[in-house]
N, C-alpha and C. Protein backbone atom coordinates (compact mmCIF):
# COMPACT_ATOMS: atom_id res chain seq x y z
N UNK A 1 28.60 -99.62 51.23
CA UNK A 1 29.72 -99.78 50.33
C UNK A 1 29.29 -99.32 48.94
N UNK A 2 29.98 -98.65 48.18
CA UNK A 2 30.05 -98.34 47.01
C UNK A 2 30.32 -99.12 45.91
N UNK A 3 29.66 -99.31 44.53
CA UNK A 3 30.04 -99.87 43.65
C UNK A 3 31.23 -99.96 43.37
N UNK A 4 31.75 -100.91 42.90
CA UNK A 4 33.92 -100.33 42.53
C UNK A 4 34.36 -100.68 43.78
N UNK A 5 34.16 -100.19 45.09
CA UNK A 5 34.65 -100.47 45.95
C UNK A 5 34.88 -102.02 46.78
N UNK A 6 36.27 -101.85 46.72
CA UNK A 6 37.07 -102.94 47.80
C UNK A 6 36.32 -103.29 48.86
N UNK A 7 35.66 -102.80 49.79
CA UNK A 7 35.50 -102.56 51.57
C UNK A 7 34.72 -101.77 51.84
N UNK A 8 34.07 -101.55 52.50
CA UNK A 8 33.13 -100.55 52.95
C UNK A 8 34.04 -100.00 54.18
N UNK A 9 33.17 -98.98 54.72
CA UNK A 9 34.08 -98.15 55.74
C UNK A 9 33.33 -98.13 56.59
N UNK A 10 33.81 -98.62 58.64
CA UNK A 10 33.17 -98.56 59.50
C UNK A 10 33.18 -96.88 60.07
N UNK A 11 32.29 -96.98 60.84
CA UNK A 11 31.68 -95.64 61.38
C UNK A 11 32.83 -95.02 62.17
N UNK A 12 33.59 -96.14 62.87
CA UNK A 12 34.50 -95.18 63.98
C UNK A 12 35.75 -95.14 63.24
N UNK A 13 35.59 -95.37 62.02
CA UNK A 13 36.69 -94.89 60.80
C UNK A 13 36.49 -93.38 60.39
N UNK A 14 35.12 -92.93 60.84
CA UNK A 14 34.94 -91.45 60.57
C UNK A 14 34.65 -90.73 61.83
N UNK A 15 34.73 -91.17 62.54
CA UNK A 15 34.65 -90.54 64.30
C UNK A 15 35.65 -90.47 64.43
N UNK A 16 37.04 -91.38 64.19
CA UNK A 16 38.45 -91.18 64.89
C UNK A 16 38.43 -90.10 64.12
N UNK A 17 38.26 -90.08 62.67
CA UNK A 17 39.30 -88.88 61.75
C UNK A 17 38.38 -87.72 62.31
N UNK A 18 37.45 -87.46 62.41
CA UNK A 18 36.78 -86.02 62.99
C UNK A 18 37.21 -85.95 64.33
N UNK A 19 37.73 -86.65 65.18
CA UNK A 19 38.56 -86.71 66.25
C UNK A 19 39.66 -85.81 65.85
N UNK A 20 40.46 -86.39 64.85
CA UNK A 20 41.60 -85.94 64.91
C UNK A 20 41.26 -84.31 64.32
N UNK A 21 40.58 -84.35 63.49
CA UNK A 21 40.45 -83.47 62.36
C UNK A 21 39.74 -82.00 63.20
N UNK A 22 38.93 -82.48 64.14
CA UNK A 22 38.29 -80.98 64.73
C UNK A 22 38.82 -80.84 66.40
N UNK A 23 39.16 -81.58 67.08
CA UNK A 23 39.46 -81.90 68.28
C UNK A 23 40.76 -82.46 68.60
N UNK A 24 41.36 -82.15 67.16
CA UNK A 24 43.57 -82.48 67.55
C UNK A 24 43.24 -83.94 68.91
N UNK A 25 42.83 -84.62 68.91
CA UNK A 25 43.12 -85.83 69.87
C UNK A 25 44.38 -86.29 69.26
N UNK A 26 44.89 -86.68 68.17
CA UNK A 26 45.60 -87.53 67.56
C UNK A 26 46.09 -86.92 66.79
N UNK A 27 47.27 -86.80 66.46
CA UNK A 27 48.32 -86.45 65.39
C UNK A 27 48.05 -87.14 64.14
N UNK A 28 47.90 -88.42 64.21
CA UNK A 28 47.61 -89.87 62.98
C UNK A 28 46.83 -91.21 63.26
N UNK A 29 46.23 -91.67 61.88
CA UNK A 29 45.28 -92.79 62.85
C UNK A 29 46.21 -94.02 60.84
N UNK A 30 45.92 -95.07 62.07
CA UNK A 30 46.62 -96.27 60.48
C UNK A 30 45.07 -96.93 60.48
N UNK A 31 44.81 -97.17 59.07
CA UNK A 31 43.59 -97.91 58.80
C UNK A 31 44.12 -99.23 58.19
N UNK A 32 43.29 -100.22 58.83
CA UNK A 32 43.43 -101.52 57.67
C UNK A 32 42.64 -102.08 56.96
N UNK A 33 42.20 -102.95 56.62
CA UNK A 33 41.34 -103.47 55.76
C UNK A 33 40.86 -104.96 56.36
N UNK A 34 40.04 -105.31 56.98
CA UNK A 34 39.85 -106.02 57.60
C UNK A 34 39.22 -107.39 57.38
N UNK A 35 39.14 -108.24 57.40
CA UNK A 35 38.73 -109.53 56.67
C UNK A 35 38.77 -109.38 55.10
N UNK A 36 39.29 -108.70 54.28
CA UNK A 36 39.11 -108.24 53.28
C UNK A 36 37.78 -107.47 52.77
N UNK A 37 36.96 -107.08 54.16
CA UNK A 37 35.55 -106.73 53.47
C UNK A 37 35.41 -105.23 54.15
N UNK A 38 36.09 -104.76 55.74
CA UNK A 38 35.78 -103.60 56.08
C UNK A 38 37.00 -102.31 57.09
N UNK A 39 36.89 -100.90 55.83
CA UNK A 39 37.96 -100.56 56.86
C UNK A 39 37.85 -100.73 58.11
N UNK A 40 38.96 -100.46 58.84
CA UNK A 40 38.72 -100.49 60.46
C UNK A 40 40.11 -99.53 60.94
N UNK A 41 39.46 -98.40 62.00
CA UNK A 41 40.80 -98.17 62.84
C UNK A 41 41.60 -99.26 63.43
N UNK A 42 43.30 -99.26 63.27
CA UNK A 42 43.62 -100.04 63.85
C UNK A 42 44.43 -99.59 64.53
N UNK A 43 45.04 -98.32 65.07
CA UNK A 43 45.59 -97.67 65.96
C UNK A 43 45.54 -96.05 65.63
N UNK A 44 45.88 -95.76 66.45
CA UNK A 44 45.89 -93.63 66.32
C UNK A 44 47.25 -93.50 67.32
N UNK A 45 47.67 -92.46 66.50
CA UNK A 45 49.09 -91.83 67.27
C UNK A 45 49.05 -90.44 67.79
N UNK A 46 49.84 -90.33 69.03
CA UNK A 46 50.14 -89.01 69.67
C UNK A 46 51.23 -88.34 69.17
N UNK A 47 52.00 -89.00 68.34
CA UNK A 47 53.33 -88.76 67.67
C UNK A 47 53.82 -87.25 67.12
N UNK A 48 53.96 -86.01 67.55
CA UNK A 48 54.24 -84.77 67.53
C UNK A 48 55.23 -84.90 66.19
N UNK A 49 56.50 -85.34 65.70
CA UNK A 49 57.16 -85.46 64.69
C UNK A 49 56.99 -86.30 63.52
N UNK A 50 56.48 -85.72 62.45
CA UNK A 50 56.31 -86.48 61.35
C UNK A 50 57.34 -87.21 60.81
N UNK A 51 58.54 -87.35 61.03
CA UNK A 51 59.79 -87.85 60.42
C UNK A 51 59.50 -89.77 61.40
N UNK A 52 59.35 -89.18 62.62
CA UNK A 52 59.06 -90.15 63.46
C UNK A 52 58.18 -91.24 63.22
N UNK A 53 56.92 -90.65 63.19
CA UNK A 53 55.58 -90.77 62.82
C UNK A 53 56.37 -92.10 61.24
N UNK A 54 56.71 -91.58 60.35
CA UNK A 54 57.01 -92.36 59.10
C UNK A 54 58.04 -93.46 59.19
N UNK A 55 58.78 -93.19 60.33
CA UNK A 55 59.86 -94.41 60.08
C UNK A 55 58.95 -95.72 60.83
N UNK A 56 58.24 -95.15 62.08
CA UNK A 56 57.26 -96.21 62.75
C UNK A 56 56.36 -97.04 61.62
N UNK A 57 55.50 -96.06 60.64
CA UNK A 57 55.07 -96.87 59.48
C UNK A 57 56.06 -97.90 58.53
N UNK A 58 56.86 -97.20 58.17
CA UNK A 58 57.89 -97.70 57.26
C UNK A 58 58.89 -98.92 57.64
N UNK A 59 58.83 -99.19 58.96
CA UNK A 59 59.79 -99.60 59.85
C UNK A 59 58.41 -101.42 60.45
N UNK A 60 57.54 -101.12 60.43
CA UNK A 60 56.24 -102.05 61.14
C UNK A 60 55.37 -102.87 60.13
N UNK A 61 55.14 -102.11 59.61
CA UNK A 61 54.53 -102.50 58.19
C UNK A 61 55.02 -102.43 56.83
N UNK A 62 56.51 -103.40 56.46
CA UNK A 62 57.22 -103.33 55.73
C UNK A 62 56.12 -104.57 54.77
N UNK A 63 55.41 -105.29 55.24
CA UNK A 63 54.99 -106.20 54.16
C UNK A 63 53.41 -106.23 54.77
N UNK A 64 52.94 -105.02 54.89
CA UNK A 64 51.23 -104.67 54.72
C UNK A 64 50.99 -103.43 54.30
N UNK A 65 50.35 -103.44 53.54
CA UNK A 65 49.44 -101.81 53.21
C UNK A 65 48.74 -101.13 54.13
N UNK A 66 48.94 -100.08 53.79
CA UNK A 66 47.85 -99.12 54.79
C UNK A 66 47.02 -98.30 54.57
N UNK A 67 46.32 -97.01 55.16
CA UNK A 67 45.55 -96.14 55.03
C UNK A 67 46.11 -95.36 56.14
N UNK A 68 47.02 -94.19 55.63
CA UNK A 68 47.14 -93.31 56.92
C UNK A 68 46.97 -92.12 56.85
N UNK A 69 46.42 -91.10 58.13
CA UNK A 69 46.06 -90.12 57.69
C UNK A 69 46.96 -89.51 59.13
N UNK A 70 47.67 -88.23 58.80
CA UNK A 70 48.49 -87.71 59.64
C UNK A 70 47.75 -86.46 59.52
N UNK A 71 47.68 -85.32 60.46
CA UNK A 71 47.64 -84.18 60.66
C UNK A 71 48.84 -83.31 60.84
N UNK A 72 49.71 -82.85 59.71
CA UNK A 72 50.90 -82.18 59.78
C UNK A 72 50.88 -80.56 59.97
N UNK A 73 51.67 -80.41 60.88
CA UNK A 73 51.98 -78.88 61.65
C UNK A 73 52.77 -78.41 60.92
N UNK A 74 52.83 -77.37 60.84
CA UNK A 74 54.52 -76.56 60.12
C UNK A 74 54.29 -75.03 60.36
N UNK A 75 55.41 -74.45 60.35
CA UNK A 75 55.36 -73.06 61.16
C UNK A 75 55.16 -72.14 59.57
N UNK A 76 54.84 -70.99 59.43
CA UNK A 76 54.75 -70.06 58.39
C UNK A 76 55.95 -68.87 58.37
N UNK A 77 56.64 -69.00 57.27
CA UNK A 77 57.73 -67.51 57.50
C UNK A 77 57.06 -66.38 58.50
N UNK A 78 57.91 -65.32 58.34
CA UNK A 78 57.62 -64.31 58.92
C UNK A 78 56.55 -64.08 60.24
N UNK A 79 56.92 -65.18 60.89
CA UNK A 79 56.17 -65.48 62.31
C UNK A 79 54.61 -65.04 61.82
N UNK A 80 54.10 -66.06 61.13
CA UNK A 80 52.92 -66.17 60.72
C UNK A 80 51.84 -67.07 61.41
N UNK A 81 52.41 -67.82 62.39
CA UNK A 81 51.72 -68.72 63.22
C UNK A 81 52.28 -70.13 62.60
N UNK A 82 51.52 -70.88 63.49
CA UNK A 82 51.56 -72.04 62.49
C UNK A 82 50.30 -72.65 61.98
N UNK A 83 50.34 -73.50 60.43
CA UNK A 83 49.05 -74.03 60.16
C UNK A 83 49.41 -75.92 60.65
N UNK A 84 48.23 -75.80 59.80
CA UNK A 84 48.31 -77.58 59.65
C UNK A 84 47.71 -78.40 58.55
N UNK A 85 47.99 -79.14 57.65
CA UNK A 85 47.32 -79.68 56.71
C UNK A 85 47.05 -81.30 57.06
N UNK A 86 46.13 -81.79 56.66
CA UNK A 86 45.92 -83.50 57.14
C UNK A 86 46.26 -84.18 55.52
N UNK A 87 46.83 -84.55 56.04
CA UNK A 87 47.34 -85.85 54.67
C UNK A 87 46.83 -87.32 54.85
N UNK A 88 46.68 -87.48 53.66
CA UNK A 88 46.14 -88.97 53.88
C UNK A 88 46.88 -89.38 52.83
N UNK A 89 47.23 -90.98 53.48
CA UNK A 89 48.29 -91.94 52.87
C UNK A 89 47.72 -92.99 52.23
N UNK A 90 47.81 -93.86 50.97
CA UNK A 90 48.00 -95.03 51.00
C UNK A 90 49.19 -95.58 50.91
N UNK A 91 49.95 -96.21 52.15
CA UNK A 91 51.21 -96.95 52.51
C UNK A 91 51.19 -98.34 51.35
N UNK A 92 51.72 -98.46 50.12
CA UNK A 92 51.88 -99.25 49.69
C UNK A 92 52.95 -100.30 49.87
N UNK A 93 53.41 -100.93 50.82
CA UNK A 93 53.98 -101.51 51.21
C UNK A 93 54.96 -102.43 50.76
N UNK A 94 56.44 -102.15 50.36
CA UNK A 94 57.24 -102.83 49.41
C UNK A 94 56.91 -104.17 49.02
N UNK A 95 56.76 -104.94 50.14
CA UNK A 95 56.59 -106.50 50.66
C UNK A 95 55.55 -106.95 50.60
N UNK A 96 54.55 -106.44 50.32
CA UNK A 96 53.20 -106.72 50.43
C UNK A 96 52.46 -107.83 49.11
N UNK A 97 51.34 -108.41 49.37
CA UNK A 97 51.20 -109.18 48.09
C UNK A 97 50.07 -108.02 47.51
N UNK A 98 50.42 -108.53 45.84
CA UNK A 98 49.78 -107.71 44.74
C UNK A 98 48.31 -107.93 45.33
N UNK A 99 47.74 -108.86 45.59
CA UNK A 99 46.80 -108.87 45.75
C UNK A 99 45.80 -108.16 47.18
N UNK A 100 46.95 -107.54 48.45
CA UNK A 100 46.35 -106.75 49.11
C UNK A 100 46.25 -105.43 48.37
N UNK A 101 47.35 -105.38 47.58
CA UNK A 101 47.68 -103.93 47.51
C UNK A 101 46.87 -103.88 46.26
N UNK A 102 45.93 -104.38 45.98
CA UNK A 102 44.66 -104.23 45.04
C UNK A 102 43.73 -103.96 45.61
N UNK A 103 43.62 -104.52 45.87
CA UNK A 103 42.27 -104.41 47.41
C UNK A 103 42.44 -102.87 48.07
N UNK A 104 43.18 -102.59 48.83
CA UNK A 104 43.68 -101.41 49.04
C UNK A 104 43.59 -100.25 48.27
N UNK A 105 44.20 -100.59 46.69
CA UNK A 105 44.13 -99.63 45.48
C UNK A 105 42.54 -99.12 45.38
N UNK A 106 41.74 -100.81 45.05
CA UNK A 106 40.30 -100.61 44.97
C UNK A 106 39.44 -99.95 46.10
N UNK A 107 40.19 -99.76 47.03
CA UNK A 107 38.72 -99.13 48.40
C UNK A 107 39.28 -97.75 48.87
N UNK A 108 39.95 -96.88 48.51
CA UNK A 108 40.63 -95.95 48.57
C UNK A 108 39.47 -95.09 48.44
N UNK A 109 39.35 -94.70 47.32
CA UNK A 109 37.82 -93.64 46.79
C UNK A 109 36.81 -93.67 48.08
N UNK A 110 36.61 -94.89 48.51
CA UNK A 110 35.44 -94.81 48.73
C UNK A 110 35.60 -93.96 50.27
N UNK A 111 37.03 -94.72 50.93
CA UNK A 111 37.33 -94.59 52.13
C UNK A 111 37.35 -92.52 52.14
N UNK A 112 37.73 -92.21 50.81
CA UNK A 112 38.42 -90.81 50.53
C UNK A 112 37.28 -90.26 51.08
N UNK A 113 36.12 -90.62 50.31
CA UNK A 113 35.31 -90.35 49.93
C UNK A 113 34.52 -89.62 51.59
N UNK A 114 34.68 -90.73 52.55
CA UNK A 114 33.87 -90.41 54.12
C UNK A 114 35.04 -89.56 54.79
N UNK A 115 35.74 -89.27 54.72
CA UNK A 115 37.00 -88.65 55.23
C UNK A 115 36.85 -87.34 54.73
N UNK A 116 36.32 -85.84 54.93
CA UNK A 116 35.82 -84.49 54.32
C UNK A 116 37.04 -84.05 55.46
N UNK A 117 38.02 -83.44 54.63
CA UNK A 117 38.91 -82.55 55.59
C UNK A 117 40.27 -82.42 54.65
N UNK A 118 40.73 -83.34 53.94
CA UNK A 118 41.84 -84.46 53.72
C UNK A 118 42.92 -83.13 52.45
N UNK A 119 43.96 -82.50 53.09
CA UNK A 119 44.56 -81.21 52.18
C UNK A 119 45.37 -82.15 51.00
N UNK A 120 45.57 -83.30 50.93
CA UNK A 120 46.45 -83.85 50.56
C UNK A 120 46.17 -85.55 50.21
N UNK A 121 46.31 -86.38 49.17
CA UNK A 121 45.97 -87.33 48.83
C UNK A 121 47.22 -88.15 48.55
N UNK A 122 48.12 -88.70 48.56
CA UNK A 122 49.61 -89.71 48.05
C UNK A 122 49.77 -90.64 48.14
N UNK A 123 50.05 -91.40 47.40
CA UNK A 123 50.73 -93.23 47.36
C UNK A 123 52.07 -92.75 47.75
N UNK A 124 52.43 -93.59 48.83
CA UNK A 124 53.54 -94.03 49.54
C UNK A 124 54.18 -95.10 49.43
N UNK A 125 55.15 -95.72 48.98
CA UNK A 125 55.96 -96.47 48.41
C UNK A 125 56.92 -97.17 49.97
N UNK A 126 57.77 -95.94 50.01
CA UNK A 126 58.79 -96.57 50.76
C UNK A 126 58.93 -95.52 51.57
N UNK A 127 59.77 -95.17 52.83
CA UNK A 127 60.17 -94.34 53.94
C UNK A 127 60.77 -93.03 52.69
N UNK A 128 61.62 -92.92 51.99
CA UNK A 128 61.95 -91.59 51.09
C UNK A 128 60.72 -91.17 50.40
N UNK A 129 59.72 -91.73 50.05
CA UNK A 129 58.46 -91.16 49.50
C UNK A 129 57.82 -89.65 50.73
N UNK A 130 57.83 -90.39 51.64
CA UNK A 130 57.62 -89.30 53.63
C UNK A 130 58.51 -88.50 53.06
N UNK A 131 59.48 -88.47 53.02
CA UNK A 131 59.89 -87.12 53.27
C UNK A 131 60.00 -86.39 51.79
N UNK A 132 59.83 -86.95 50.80
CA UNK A 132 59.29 -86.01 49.37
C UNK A 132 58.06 -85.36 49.65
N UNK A 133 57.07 -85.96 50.34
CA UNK A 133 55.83 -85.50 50.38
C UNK A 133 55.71 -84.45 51.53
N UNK A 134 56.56 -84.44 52.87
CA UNK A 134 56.59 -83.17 53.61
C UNK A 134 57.09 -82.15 53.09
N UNK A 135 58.29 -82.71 52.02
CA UNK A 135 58.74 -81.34 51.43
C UNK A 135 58.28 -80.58 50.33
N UNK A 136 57.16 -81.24 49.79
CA UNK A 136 56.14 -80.64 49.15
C UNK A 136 55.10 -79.80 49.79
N UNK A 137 54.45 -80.37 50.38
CA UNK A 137 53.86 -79.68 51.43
C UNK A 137 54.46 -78.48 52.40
N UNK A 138 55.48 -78.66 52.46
CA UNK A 138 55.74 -77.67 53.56
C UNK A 138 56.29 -76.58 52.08
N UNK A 139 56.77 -76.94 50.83
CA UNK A 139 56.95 -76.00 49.88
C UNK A 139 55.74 -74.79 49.16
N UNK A 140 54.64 -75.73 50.07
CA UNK A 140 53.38 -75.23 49.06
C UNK A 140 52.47 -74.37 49.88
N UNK A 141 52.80 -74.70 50.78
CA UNK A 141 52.25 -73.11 52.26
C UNK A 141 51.47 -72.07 51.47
């Protein structure tokens, strides 16, 4: 664990994401924060649609924070193929108490920090935040 830092980060917190990240297993993985002392995977998704993918967050964890990191597809004009950028979330959770979503605020860096891949960094608020942030992304190709 890092000075400053909230949580330290477990190992298969950086095995899932190089999972996802070199070996497409997973579309998205949700991180939590675990006794208040260590990240931890707490599920990974097969979820092909990002619209999908966000209402499941937005919709489950209306009063917890998160850590999510999606791997988003999008096609390129002029039949260019398609790429993919990995985004990583902190789900700040409307409902949530100030005091997770400190904790959370505080272990972010560090979590950033073991995660080498990541095209994209955003605080997420609410379900309309998702789709500002695909449409940035998919604007910035």
């Amino acid at each position: 664990m890092s000075a400053g830092s909230g949580a330290s980060v477990s190992d298969k917190c950086i095995e899932t994401f190089q999972e996802l990240k070199l070996r497409k297993k997973y579309k998205g993985i949700i991180f939590k924060i675990e006794n208040e002392k260590e990240v931890v995977v707490e599920s990974t998704s097969d979820e092909p649609d990002f619209d999908t993918f966000a209402s499941y967050i937005s919709e489950n964890y209306q009063d917890k924070p998160r850590y999510v990191v999606y791997d988003l597809e999008f096609e390129l004009s002029e039949g260019e193929g398609k790429r993919s950028k990995i985004i990583f979330f902190l789900w700040n959770a409307p409902g949530s108490r100030i005091r997770e979503r400190t904790l959370y605020t505080s272990s972010k860096a560090y979590l950033r920090l073991k995660l080498n891949g990541i095209s994209a960094d955003v605080q997420i608020n609410d379900y309309d935040d998702f789709a500002t942030v695909k449409e940035n992304i998919l604007n910035s190709k």
